[in-house]
Protein backbone atom coordinates (compact mmCIF):
# COMPACT_ATOMS: atom_id res chain seq x y z
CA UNK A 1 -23.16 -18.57 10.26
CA UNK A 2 -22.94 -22.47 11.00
CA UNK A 3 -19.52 -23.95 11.82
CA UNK A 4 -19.52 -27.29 10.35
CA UNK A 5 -17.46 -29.35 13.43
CA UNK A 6 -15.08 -32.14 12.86
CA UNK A 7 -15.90 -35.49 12.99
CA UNK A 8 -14.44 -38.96 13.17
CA UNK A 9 -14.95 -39.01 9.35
CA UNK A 10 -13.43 -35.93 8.84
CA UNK A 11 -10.20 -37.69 10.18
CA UNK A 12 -10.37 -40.07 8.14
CA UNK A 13 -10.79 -37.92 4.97
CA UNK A 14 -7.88 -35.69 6.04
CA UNK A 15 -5.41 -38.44 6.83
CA UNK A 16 -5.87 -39.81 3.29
CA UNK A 17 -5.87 -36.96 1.38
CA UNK A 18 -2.70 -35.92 3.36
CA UNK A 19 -1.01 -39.64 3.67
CA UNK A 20 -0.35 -39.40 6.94
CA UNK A 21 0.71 -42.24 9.17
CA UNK A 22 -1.42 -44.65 10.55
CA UNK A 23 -0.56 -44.15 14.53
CA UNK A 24 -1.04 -40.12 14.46
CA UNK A 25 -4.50 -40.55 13.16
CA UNK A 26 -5.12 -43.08 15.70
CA UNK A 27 -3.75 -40.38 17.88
CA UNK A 28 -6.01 -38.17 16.22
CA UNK A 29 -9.02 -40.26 16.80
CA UNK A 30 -8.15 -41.02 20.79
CA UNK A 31 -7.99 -37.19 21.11
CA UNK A 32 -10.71 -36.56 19.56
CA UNK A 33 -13.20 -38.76 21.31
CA UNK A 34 -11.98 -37.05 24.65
CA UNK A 35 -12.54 -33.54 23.68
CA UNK A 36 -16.36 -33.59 25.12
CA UNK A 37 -14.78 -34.90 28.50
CA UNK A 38 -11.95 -32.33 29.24
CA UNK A 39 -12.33 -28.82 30.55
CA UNK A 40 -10.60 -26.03 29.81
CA UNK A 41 -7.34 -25.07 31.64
CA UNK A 42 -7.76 -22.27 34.64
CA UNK A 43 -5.60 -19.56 34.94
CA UNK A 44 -5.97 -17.23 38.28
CA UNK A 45 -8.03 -14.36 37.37
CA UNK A 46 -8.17 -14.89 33.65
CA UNK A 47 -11.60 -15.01 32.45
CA UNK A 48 -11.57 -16.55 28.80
CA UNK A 49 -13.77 -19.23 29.05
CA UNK A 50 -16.56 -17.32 26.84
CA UNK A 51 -14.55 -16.21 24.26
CA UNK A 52 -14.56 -18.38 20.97
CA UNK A 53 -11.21 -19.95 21.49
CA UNK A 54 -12.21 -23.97 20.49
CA UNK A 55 -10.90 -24.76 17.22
CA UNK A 56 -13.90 -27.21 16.00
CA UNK A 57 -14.02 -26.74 11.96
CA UNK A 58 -12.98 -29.67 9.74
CA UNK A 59 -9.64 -30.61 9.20
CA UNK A 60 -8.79 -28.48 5.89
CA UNK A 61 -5.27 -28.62 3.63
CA UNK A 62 -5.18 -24.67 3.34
CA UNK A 63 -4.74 -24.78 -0.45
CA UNK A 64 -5.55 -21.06 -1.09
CA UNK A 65 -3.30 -19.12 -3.36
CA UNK A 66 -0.72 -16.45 -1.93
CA UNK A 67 0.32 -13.00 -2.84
CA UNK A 68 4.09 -13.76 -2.52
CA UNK A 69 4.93 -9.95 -3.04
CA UNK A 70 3.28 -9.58 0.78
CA UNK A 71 5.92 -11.87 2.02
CA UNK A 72 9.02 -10.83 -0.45
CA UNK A 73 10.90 -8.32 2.04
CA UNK A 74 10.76 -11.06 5.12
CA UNK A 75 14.19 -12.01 5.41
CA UNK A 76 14.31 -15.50 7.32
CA UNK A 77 15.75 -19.12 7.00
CA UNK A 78 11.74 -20.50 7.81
CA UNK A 79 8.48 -18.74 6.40
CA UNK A 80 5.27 -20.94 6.92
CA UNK A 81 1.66 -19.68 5.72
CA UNK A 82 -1.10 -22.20 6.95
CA UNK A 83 0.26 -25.54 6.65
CA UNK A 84 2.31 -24.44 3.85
CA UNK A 85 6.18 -23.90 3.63
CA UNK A 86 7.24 -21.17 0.87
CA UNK A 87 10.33 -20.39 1.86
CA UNK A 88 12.84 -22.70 3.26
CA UNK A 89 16.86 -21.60 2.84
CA UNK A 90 18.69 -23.01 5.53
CA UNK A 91 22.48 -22.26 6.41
CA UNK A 92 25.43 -24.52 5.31
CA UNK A 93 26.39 -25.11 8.90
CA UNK A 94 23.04 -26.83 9.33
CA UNK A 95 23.22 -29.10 6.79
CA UNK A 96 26.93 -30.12 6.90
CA UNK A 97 26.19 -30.88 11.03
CA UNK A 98 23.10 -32.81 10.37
CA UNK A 99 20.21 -30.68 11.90
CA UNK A 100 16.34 -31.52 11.09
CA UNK A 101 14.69 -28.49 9.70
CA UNK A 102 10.85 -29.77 7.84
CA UNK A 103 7.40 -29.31 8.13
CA UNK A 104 4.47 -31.30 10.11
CA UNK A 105 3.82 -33.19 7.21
CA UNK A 106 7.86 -34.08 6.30
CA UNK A 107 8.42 -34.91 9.40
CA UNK A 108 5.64 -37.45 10.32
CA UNK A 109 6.79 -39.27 7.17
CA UNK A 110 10.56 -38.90 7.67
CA UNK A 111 11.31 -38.97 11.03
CA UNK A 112 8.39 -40.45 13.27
CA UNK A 113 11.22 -41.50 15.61
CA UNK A 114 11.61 -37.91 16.68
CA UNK A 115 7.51 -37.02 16.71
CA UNK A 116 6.90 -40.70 18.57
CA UNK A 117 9.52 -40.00 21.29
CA UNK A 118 8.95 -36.19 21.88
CA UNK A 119 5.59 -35.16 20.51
CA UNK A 120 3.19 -34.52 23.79
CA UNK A 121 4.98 -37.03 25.75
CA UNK A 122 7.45 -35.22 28.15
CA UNK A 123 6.74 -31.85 28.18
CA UNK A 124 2.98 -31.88 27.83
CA UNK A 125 0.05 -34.56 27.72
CA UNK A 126 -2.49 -34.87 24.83
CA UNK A 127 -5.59 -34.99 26.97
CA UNK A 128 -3.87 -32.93 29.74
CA UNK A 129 -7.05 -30.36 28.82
CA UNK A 130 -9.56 -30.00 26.03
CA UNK A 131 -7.79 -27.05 24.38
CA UNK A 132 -4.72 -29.75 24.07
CA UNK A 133 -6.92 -32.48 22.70
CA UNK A 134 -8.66 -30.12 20.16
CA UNK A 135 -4.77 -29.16 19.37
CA UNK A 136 -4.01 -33.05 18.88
CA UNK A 137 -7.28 -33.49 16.71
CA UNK A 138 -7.19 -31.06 14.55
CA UNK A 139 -3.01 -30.11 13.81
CA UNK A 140 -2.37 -28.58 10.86
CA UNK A 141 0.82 -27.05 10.55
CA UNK A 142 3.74 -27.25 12.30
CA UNK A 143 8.08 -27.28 12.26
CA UNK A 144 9.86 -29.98 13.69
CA UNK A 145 13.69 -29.01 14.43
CA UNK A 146 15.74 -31.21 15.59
CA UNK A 147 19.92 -30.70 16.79
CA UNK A 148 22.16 -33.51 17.16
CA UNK A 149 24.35 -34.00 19.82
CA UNK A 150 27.06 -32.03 20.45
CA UNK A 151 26.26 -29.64 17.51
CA UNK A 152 26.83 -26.31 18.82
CA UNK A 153 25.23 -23.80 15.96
CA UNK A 154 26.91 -20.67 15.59
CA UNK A 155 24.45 -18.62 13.30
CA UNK A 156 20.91 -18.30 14.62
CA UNK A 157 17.41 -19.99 13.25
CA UNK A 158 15.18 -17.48 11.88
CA UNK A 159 11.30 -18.70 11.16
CA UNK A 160 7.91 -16.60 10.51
CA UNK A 161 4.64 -18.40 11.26
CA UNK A 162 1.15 -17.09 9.45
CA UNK A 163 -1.92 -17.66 10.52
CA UNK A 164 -3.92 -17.51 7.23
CA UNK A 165 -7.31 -15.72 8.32
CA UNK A 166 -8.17 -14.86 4.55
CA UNK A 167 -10.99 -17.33 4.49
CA UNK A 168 -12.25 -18.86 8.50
CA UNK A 169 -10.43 -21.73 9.40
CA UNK A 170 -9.28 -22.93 12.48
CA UNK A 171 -5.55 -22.44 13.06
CA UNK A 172 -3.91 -25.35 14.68
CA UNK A 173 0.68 -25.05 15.16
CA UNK A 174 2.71 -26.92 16.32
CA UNK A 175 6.82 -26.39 17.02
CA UNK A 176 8.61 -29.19 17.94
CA UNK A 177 11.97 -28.11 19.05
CA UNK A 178 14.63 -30.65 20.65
CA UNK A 179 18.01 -29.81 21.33
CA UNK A 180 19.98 -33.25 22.00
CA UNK A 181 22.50 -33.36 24.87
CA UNK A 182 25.68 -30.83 24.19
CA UNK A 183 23.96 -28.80 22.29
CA UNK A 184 23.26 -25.17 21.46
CA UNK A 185 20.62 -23.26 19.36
CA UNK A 186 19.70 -19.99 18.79
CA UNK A 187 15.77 -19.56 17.64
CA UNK A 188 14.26 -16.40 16.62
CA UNK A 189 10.31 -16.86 16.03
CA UNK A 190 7.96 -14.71 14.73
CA UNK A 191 3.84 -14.91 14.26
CA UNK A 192 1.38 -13.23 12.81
CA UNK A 193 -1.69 -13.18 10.77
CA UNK A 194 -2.09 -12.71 7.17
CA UNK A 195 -6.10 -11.48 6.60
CA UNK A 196 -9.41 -10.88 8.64
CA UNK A 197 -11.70 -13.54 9.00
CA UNK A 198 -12.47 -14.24 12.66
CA UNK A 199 -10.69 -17.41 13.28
CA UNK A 200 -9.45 -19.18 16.23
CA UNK A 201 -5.54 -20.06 16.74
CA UNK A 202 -4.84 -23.28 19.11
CA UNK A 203 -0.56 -22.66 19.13
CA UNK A 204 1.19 -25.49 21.10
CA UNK A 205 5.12 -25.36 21.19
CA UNK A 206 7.46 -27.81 23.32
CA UNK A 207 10.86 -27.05 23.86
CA UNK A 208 12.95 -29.81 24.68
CA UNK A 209 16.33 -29.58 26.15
CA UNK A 210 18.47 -33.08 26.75
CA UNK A 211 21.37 -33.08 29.33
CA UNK A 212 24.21 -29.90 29.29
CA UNK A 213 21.77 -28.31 26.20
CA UNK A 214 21.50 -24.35 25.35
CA UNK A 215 18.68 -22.79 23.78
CA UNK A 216 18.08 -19.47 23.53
CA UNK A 217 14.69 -18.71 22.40
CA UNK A 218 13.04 -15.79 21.16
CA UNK A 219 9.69 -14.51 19.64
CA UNK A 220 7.99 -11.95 18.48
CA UNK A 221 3.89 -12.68 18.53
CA UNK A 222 1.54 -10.26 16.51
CA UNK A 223 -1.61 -12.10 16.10
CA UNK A 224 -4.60 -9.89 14.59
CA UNK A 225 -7.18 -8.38 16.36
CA UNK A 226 -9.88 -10.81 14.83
CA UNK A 227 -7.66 -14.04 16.16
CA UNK A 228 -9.03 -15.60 19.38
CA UNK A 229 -6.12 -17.16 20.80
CA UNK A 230 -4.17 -19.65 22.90
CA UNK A 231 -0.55 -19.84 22.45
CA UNK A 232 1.11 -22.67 24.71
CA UNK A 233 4.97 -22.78 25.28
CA UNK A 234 6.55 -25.49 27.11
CA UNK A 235 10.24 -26.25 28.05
CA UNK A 236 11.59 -29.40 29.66
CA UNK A 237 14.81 -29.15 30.83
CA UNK A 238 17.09 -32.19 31.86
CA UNK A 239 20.61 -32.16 33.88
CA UNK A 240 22.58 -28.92 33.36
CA UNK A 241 20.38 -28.13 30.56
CA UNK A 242 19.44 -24.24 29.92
CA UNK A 243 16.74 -22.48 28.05
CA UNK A 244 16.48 -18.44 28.02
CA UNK A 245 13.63 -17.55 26.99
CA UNK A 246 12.69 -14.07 25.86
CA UNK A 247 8.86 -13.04 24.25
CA UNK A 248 7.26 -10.27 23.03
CA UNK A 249 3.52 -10.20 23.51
CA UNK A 250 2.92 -7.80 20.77
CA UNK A 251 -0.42 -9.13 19.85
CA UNK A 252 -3.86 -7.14 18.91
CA UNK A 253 -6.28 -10.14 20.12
CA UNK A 254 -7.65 -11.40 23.15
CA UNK A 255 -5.06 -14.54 24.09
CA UNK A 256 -4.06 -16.72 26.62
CA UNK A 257 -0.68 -17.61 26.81
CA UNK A 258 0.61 -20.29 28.80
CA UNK A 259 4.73 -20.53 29.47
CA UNK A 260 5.70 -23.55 31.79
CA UNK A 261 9.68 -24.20 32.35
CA UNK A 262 10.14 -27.50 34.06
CA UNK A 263 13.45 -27.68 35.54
CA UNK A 264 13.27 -31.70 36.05
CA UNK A 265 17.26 -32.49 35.57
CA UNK A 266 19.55 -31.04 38.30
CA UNK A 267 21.53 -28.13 37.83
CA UNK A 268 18.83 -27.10 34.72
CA UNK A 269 18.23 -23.53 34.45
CA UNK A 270 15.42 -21.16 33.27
CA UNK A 271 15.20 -17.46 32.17
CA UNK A 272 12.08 -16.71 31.48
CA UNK A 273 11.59 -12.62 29.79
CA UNK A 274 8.17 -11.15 28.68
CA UNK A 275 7.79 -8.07 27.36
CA UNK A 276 3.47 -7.10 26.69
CA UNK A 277 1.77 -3.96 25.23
CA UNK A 278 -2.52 -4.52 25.07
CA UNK A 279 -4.00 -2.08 23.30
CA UNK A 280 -7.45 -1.28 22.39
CA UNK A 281 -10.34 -3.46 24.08
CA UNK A 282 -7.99 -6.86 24.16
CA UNK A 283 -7.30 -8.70 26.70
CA UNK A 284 -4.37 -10.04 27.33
CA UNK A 285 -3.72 -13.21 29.91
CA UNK A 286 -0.22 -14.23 30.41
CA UNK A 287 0.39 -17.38 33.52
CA UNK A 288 4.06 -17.73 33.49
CA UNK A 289 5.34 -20.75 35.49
CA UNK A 290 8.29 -22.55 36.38
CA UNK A 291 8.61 -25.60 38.32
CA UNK A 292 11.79 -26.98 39.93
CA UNK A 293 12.04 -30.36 40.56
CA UNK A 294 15.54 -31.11 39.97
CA UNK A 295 18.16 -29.78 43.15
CA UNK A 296 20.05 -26.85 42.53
CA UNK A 297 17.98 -26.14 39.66
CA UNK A 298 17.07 -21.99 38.65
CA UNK A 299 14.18 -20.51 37.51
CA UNK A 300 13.55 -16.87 37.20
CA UNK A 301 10.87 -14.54 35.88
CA UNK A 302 11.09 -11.06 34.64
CA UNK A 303 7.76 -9.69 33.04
CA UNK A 304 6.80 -6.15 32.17
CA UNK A 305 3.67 -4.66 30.50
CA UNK A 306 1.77 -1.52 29.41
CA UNK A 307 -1.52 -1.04 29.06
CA UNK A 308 -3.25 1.40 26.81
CA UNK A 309 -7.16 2.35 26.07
CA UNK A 310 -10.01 -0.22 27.42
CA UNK A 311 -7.80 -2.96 27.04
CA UNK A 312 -6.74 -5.53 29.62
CA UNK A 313 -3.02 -7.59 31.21
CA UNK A 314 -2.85 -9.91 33.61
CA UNK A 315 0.18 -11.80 34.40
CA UNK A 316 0.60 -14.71 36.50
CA UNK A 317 4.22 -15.47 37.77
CA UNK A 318 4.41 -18.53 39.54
CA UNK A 319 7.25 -20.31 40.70
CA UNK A 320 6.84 -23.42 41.99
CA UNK A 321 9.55 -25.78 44.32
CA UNK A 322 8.37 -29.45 44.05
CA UNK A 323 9.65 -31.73 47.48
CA UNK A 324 12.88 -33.13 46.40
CA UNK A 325 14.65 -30.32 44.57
CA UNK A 326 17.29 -29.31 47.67
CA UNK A 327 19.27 -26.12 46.64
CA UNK A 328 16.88 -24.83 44.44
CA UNK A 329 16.13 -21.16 43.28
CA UNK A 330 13.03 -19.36 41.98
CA UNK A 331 12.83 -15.65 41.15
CA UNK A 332 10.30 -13.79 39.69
CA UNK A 333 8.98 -10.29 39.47
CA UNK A 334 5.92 -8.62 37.21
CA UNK A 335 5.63 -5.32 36.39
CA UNK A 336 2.46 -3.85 34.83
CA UNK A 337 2.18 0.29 33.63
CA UNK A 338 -1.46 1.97 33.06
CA UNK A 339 -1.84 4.87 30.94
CA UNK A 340 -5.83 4.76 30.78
CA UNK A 341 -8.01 4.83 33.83
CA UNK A 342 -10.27 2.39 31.56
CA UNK A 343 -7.72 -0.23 31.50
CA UNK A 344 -7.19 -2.73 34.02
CA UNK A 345 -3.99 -4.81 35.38
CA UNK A 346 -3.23 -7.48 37.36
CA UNK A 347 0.58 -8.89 38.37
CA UNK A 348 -0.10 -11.99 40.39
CA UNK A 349 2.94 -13.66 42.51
CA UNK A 350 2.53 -17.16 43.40
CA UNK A 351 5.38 -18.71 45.34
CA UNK A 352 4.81 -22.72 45.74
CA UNK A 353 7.99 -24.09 48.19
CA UNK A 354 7.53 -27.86 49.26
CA UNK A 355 10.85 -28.33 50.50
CA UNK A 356 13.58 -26.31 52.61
CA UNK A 357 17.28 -25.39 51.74
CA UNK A 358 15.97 -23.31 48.72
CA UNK A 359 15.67 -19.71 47.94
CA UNK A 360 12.51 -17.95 46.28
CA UNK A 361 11.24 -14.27 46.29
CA UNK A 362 9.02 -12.24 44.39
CA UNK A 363 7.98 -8.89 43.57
CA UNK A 364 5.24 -7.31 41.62
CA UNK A 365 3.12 -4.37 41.33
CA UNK A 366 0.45 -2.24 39.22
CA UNK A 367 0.64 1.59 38.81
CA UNK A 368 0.17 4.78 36.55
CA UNK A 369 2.92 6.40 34.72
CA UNK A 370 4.90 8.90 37.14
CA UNK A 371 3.28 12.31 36.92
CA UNK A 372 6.39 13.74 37.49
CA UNK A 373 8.64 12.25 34.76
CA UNK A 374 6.13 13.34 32.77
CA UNK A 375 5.65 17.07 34.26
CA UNK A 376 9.88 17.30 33.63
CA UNK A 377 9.49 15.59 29.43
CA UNK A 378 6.66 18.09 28.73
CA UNK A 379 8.18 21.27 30.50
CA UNK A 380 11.03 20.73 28.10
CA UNK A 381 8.94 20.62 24.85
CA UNK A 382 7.80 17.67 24.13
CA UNK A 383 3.93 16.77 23.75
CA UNK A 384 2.33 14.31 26.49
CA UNK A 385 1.91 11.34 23.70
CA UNK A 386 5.78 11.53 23.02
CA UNK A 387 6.66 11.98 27.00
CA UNK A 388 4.22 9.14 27.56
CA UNK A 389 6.46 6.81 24.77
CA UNK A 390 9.58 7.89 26.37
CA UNK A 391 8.01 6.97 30.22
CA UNK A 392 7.04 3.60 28.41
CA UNK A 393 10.35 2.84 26.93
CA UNK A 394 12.13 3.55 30.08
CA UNK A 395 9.82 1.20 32.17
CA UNK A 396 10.60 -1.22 29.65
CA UNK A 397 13.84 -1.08 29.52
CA UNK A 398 14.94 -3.38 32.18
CA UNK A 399 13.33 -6.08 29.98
CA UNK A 400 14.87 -5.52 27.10
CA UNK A 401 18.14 -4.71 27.96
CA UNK A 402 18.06 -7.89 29.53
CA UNK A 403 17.57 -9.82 26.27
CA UNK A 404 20.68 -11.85 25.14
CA UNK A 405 20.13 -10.94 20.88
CA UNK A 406 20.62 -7.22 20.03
CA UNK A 407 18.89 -8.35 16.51
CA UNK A 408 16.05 -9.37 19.08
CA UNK A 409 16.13 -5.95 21.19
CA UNK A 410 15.59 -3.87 17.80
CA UNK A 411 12.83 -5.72 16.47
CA UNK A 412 11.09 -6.04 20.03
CA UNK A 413 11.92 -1.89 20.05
CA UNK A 414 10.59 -1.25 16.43
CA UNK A 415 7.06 -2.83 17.67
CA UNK A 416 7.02 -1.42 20.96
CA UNK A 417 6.95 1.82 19.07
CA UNK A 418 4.40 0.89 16.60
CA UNK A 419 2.19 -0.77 19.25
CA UNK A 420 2.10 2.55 21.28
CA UNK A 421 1.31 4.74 18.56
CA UNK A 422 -1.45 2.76 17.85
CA UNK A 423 -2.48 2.02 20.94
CA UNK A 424 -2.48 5.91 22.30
CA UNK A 425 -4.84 6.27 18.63
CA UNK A 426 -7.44 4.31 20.22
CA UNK A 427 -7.60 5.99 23.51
């Protein structure tokens, strides 16, 4: 089959079907006519280049009907399918304190003072690579949240994010997320994919966090196996501000993802949690970095993964100490469990450390499940797929124990499950 790619035209056709402002098409364009000259980001020892991960088609509005009895038991304040919002019940607190809640769309046309200030200009650059400029070119959907100063939310901010693979289309997100100085959010994210068609996701989400900030931020990712994808998270963190972050790679593709903390205000402060089951033949590439610039800033890393079947998990952990940032601390360690001799693992430390007075370590490793454990579960009845779930959990546990939201721990628990019977299916 012939992909029809995007052209200037295209742009053109989109922006005035859709009304969209001048200055993000021009934005559009600009990105656009750099896409030939970029490359694609490198990751140590993840090999994706090959894989059909360019999102190239036309821009398209995504006007396909849904089957709203697929999406009636979701129970969440933000449910998105395509470009399309269908649900959209926010709490009273938010309203009454002033908090931006829309869509791409809504909030190009009603706040552009937000997009024009925050949108790919602190915590990421449109042409910083071509996957970023194809992201710029051809954005579809997205949620722009915004919290006023001093607002500190009590109740958290649920949202579900589709990809719509029921016809192939490119699928191009963006979150916008910017907590103003004093202020604290709680985010729980989930995506997935509603259909089959082999489709592409480009997923770029910036996290913003102005001066003496708190965001906790959590997601749960369950692309589909047919999904070629690269998911992008970014924080920026300013004086004293915090972001914990805590993810669940729960995903059935091949995908990249790419976390970056930067830790550019002093005293900011990083948690960075990732939990990752790859199943099947996937492959799974996780670079996890934070970078202190600001002194007496903190950055740590926890990740832990299983592997099952053919399928493959690399994680990067880098921490990274610019000159300049006196007192700082970086922390990581990754943790990767093989229960197939046909699956392969990598944990990669990378300590960076241009300046002294700081503190950094690391620790990471790569091994089989404990023939032991499992000698001792299966001596006392139980069959070698169940002792192998209950070795799994237990290796996992240190991750998700860690997790600030119970409501986060269960649902992170309830897939873990699901992902290993599946996965221990395939093998």
């Amino acid at each position: 089959m012939t992909v029809q790619t995007q052209t200037a035209q295209d742009i053109k056709k989109y922006a005035q079907l859709t009304n969209e402002p001048e200055w993000f098409t021009k934005m559009r364009y600009e990105a656009h006519q750099e896409v030939a000259d970029l490359a694609l980001p490198n990751f140590q020892k993840i090999k994706y280049h090959s894989w059909p991960i360019n999102v190239t088609r036309k821009l398209s509005i995504g006007d396909h009907e849904l089957n709203n009895e697929e999406l009636a038991t979701i129970q969440a304040n933000v449910v998105q399918v395509g470009s399309k919002i269908i649900q959209h019940e926010l709490p009273a607190e938010f309203k009454e304190k002033g908090v931006i809640i829309c869509d791409w769309q809504t909030a190009l046309q009603q706040h552009p003072e937000l997009i024009k200030k925050y949108f790919m200009t602190e915590a990421t650059k449109p042409t910083e690579n071509r996957l970023n400029a194809e992201h710029v070119a051809h954005l579809t959907s997205g949620l722009l949240i915004y919290v006023p100063k001093n607002v500190v939310l009590k109740q958290p901010l649920t949202s579900y994010f589709f990809q719509d693979a029921r016809v192939p289309q490119d699928y191009v997100h963006h979150l916008l997320l910017i907590a103003d100085s004093g202020s604290e959010l709680s985010y729980l994210e989930n995506t997935g994919t509603i259909g089959s068609k082999a489709s592409p996701a480009n997923i770029i989400e910036e996290v913003i966090a102005e001066p003496d900030s708190h965001i906790k931020f959590a997601s749960v990712d369950r692309l589909g196996e047919n999904t070629t994808a690269y998911l992008n998270r970014r924080g920026y963190l300013k004086r004293n501000a915090r972001i914990d972050w805590s993810m669940g790679m729960m995903n059935d593709c091949n995908i990249v993802g790419d976390f970056d903390s930067e830790l550019v205000g002093e005293g900011s402060h990083a948690e960075v949690k990732v939990v990752a089951i790859s199943t099947g033949d996937q492959v799974q590439g996780i670079d996890t970095r934070v970078t202190n610039y600001g002194k007496h800033s903190l950055g740590n890393i926890l990740q832990h993964g299983v592997i099952l079947a053919r399928s493959s998990l690399i994680f990067n952990g880098i921490g990274h100490i610019v000159h300049g940032a006196r007192g700082a601390e970086a922390q990581q360690e990754s943790r990767v469990l093989m229960l197939s001799t046909k699956a392969r693992g990598d944990a990669n430390p990378i300590l960076l450390i241009d300046d002294n007075d700081v503190v950094a370590g690391h620790a990471a490793s790569v091994g089989r499940v404990d023939e032991q454990k499992m000698y001792y579960l299966m001596s006392r009845g139980l069959d070698k797929k169940t002792a192998e779930r209950l070795v799994i959990r237990g290796f996992l546990g240190p991750v998700l124990s860690a997790l600030p939201s119970k409501e986060v721990r269960q649902i992170l628990a309830d897939m873990i499950e699901r992902k290993l019977v599946n996965g221990q299916q395939d093998e």
